[in-house]
Structure formats: C-alpha cells, structure tokens
Protein backbone atom coordinates (compact mmCIF):
# COMPACT_ATOMS: atom_id res chain seq x y z
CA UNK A 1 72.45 -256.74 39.78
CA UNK A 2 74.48 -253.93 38.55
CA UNK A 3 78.16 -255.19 38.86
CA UNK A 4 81.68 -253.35 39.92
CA UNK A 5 82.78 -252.87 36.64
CA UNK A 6 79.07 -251.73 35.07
CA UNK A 7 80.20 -248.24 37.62
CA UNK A 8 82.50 -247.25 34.77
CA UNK A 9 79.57 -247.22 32.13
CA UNK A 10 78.54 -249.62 29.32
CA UNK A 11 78.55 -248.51 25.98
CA UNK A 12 75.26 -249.30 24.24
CA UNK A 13 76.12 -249.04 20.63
CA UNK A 14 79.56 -248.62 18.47
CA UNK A 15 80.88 -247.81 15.10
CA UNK A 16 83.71 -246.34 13.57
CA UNK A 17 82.26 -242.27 13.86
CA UNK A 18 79.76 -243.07 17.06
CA UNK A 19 78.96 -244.15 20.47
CA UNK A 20 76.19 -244.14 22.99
CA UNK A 21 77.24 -244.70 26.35
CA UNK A 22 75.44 -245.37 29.76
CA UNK A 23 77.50 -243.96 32.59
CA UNK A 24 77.27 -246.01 35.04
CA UNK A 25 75.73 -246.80 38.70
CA UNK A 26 74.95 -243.85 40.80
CA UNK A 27 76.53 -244.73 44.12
CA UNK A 28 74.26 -242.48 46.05
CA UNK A 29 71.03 -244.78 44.87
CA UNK A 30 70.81 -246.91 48.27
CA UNK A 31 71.01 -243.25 50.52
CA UNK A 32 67.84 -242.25 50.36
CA UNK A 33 68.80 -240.05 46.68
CA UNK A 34 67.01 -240.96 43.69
CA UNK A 35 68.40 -243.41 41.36
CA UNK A 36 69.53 -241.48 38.07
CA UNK A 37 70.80 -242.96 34.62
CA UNK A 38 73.94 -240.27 32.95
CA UNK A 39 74.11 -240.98 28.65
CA UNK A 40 77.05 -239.87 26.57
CA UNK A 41 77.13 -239.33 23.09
CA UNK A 42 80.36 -239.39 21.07
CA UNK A 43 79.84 -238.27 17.29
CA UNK A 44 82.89 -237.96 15.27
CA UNK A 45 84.99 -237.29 18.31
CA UNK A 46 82.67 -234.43 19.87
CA UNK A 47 80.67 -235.32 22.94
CA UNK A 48 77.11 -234.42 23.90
CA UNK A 49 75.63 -235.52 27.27
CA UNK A 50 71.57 -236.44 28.29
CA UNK A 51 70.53 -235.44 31.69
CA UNK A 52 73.64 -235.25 33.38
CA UNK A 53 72.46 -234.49 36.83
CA UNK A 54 72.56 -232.85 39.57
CA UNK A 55 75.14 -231.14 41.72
CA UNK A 56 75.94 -234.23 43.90
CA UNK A 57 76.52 -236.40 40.96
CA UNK A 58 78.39 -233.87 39.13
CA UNK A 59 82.09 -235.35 39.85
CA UNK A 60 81.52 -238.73 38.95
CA UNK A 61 79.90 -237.89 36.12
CA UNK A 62 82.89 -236.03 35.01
CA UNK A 63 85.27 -238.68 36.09
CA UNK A 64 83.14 -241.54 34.30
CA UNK A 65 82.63 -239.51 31.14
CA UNK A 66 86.39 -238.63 31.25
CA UNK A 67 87.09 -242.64 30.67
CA UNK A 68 85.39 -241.77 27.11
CA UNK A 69 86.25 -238.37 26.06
CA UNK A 70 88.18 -235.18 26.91
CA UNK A 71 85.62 -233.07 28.87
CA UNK A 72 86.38 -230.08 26.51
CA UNK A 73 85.39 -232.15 23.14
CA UNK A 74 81.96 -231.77 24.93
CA UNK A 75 80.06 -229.55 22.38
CA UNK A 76 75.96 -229.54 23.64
CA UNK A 77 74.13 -230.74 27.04
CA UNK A 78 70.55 -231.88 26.44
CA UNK A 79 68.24 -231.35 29.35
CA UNK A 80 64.86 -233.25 29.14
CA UNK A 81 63.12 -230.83 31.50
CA UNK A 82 63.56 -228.81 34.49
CA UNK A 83 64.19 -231.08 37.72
CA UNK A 84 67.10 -230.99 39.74
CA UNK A 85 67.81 -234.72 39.45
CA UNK A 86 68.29 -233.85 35.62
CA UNK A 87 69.59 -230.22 35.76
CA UNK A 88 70.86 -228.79 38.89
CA UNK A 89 74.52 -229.31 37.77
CA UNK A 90 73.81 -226.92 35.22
CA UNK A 91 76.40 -224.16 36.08
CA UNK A 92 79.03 -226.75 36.70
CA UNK A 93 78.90 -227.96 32.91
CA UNK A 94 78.99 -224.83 31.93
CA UNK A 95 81.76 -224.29 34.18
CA UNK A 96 84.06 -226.47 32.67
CA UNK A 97 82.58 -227.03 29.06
CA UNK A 98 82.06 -224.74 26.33
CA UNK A 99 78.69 -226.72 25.55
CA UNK A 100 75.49 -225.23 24.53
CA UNK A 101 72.92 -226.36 26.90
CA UNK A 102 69.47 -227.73 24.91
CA UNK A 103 66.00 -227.40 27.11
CA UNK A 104 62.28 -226.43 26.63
CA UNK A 105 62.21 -222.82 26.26
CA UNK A 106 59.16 -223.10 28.98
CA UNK A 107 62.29 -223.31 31.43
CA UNK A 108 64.76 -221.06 30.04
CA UNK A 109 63.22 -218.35 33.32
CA UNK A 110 63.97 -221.07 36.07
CA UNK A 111 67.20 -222.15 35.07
CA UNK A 112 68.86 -218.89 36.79
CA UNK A 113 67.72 -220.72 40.36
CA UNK A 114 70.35 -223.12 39.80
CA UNK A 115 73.03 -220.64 39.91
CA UNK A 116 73.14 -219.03 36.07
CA UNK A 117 74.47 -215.43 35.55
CA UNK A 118 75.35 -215.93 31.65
CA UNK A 119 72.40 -217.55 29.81
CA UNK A 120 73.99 -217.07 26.22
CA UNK A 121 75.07 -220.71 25.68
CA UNK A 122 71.40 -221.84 27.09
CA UNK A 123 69.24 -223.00 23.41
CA UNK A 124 65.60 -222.51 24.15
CA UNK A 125 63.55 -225.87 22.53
CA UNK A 126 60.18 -224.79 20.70
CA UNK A 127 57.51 -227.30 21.55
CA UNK A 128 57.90 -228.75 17.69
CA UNK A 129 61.16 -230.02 18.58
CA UNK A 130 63.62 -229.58 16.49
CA UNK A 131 66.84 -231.74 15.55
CA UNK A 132 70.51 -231.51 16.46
CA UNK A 133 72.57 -232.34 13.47
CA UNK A 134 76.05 -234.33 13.79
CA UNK A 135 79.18 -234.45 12.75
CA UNK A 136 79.10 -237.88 11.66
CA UNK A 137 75.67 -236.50 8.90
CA UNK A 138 72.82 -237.88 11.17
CA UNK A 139 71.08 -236.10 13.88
CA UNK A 140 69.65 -235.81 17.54
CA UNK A 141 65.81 -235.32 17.40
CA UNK A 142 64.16 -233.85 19.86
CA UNK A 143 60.48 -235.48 20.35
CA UNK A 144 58.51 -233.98 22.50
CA UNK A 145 56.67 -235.31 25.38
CA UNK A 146 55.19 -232.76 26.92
CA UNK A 147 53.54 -232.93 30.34
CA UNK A 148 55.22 -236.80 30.94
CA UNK A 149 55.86 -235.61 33.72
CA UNK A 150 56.92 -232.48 32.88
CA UNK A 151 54.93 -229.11 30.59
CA UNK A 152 57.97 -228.59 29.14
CA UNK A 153 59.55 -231.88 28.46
CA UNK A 154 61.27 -233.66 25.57
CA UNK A 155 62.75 -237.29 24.98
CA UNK A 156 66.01 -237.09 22.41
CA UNK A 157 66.68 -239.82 19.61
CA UNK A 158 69.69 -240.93 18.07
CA UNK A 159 69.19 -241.78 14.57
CA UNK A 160 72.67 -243.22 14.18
CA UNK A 161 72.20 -245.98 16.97
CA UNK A 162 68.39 -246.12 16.92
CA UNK A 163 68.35 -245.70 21.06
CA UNK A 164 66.01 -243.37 22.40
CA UNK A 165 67.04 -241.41 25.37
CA UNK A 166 63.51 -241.19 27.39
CA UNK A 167 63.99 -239.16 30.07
CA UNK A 168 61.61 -239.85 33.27
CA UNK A 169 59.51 -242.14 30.68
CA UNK A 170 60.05 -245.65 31.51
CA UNK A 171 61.86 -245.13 34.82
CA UNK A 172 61.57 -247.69 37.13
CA UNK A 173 62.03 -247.24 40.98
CA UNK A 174 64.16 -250.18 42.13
CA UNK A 175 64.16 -251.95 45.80
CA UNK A 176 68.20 -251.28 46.91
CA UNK A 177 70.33 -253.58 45.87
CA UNK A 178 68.32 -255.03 42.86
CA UNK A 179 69.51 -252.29 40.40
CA UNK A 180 69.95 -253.42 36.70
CA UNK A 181 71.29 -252.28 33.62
CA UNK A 182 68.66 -254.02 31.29
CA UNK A 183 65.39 -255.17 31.72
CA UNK A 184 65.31 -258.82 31.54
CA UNK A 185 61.93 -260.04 32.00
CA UNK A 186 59.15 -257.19 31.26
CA UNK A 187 56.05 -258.65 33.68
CA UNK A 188 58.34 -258.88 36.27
CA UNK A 189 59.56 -255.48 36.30
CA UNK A 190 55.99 -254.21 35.07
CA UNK A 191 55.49 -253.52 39.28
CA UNK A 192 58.59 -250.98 39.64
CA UNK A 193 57.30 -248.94 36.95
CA UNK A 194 53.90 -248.91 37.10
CA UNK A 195 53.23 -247.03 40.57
CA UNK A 196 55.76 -244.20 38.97
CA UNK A 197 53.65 -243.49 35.90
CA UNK A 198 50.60 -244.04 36.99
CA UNK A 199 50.93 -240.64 38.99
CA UNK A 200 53.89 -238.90 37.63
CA UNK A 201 52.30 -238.67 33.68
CA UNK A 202 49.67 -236.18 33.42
CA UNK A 203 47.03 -238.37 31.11
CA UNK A 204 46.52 -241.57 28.89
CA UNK A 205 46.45 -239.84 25.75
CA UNK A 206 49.49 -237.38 26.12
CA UNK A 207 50.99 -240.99 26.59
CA UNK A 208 49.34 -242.50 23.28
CA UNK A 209 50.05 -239.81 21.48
CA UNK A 210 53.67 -240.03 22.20
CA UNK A 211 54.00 -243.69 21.78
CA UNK A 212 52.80 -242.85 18.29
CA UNK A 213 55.36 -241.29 17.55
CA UNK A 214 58.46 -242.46 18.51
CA UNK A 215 56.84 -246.34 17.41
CA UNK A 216 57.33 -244.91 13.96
CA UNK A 217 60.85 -244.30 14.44
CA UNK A 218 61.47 -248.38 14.93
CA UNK A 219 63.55 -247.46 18.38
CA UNK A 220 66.39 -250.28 19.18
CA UNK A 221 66.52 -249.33 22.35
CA UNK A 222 65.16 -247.11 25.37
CA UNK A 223 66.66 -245.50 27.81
CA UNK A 224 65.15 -244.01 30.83
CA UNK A 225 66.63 -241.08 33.43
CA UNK A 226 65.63 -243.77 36.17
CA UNK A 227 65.63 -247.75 36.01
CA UNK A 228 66.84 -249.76 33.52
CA UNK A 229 67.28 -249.94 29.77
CA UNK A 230 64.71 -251.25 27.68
CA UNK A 231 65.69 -253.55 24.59
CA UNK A 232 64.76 -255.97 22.01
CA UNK A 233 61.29 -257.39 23.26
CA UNK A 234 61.07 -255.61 26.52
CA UNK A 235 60.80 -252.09 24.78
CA UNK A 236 58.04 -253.30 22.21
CA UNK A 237 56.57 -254.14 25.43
CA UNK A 238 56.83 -251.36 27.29
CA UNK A 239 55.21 -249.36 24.48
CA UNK A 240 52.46 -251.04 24.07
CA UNK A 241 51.85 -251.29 27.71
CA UNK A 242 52.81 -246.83 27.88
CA UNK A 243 50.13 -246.54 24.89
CA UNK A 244 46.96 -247.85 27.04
CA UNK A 245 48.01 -246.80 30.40
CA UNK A 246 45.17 -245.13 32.34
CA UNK A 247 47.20 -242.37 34.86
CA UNK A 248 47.71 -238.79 35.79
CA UNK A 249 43.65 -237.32 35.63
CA UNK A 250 42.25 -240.62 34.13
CA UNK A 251 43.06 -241.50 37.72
CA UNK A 252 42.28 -238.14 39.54
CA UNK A 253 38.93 -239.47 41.55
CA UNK A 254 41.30 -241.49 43.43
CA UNK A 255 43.42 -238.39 44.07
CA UNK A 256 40.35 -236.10 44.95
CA UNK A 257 38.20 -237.53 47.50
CA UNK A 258 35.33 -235.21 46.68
C-alpha cells in the first residue's frame, strides 16, 4: 500500500551532485483516471522532469516537485511519447519553466493539439537517440523503444543512478487501493502487467530487441509511467520475462476473428 507520506515522493537514489525522485501517489488513481508515476531529476542543482503528465495532474506535480527544487532551476522536460497521460500538460511547463521539452521528432506535428503556439523550446529526438549531458559530467540517454506502445517512443537512462525511466514499459494496472511503490514479489504481480503488454506492445521482437539493450547497461532500477518500481531481483525478472513475451501481432489471430 502506498502510504500518506509516500504522496510527497520518495527519492530513489542520492549523492552529493544528484537525485532521482518519484513524485508521489496520483490522488486521482481510484476515479476512474489512469494511474501515472511523475520522476524528477536533480543534477548539480538543475532539475529535469520524465513524463510529467497531464493537465489534471499538473498542480500537484508542481507542488510535489516544489518540495525538491525551485520550479525555475527546471532546465529540460523529457516526454517518452505522445499520450496525454504523459504530455498534455505540455503548455503549462512551458508556461512556467524555461525548459526545453525532449520528444520523438515523429510527434513534434501533434504537440500543437495540446495548446502550443511557440514550438522553439520543443527538441525533436532522432530515432538513434541521442544523450542529454549533465552538469554533474554524466548523461541522460535516450534508448529508444519504438512502437512499445508507441512509433515514436523512447525510455531515458540515468547513468549517474543506474535507474531507468521506462515509460509505459513495465506498467502495471493496479486493483484500487493496492497501489505500491515497489514491486515486492514478481509472480505475484506478473497478473497486473501482463494483460497491459500483451496488447499495448506492438511485437515480441521490438520487445527483445529492446531488452537487449538496456540489459547491457546493468540497470539498478526501473521505473515505469504506470505501476510500480522495479528493483534488485524483480527487474532482472521482469526482463527476462519482457524479452520472450509473445504480444501485440504475435497475438493478432485472437484480435482478428477472420
């Protein structure tokens, strides 16, 4: 169970020059709205946030994130694709940041539909990925994982703390009330996960393929847009479960009854 205090976020890993931070429980997750996971980054004082949401979640993001940093030390937004769950609040941020906003260039046309005028702060990602360097001499990478779910879609690691940020990879769809902040024991949350991928990642080896690579970055942690956080044994697990997972069109005769 996610507790009172876990609302005001849980920071993940710590040193002198660097934090990673989960922002807390979404209070809107037993109402019908999707349950969404908010990261901060704090490198040598500057801030960069991972899927920060959409619209409705935009003040207590700000509020939660305030607890951390000053919201104007916020230097670059990273947006793993296009939903609004992950990117709706877009013209908020920009509202009250001076961030550059980092997002497949596949959905640098669409972003405008979520209230845009000024698209000069907005980084298009090429589909190698690139990497965001810090402050602090180590760097965001951007790996892609493109078409789980999304065409356009990338999953963001942090060298200095070894998590990876996985965007919808990994999410887990939790009953109400049973929200946690870790996964504790992997077979038993195997059933809130598997239903999600199983339809929501387009094949079996776009999911291989990515498990590849991100296995040989030694992760120390991962952390999904929905669900819980994966760590120690539980995300060795969950890779090797990702890597031979038969979804998307491996599956689509029981999509297509014809």
């Amino acid at each position: 169970m996610i507790s009172a205090e876990d609302v005001n976020g849980i920071v993940l890993y710590k040193d002198q020059d660097h934090s990673f931070i989960w922002l807390g429980a979404d209070p809107e997750a037993g109402s019908g709205v999707v349950q969404t996971n908010q990261y901060l980054i704090i490198d040598h004082g500057r801030g960069i946030l991972l899927d920060p949401g959409g619209i409705h979640l935009f003040a207590r993001v700000v509020a939660t994130a305030s607890r951390y940093i000053s919201i104007d030390r916020i230097d670059s937004i990273f947006f793993s694709h296009q939903d609004p769950d992950v990117s709706s609040g877009i013209a908020l941020w920009l509202g009250i940041t001076r961030a550059k906003i980092y997002v497949s260039s596949l959905w640098l046309r669409f972003l405008p539909h979520f209230g845009i005028v000024d698209q000069s702060r907005v980084v298009g990602i090429e589909d190698f990925g690139p990497s965001l360097k810090l402050q602090s001499g180590g760097a965001l990478r951007f790996i892609p994982a493109h078409f789980l779910h999304s065409t356009g879609n990338f999953t963001a690691f942090d060298e200095r703390s070894g998590i990876l940020f996985t965007g919808d990879i990994g999410a887990a769809i939790f009953p109400p009330g049973k929200e946690t902040v870790f996964v504790g024991d992997f077979d038993a949350h195997l059933p809130l996960i598997e239903g999600f991928h199983k339809r929501y990642m387009a094949s079996g080896k776009a999911a291989a393929k990515w498990v590849r690579m991100v296995s040989a970055l030694s992760p120390k942690m991962l952390a999904p847009q929905h669900g819980a956080v994966y760590k120690d044994a539980s995300a060795s697990r969950f890779l090797d479960w990702f890597s031979k997972l038969e979804c998307g069109i491996d599956l689509i005769d029981t999509i297509y009854k014809v």
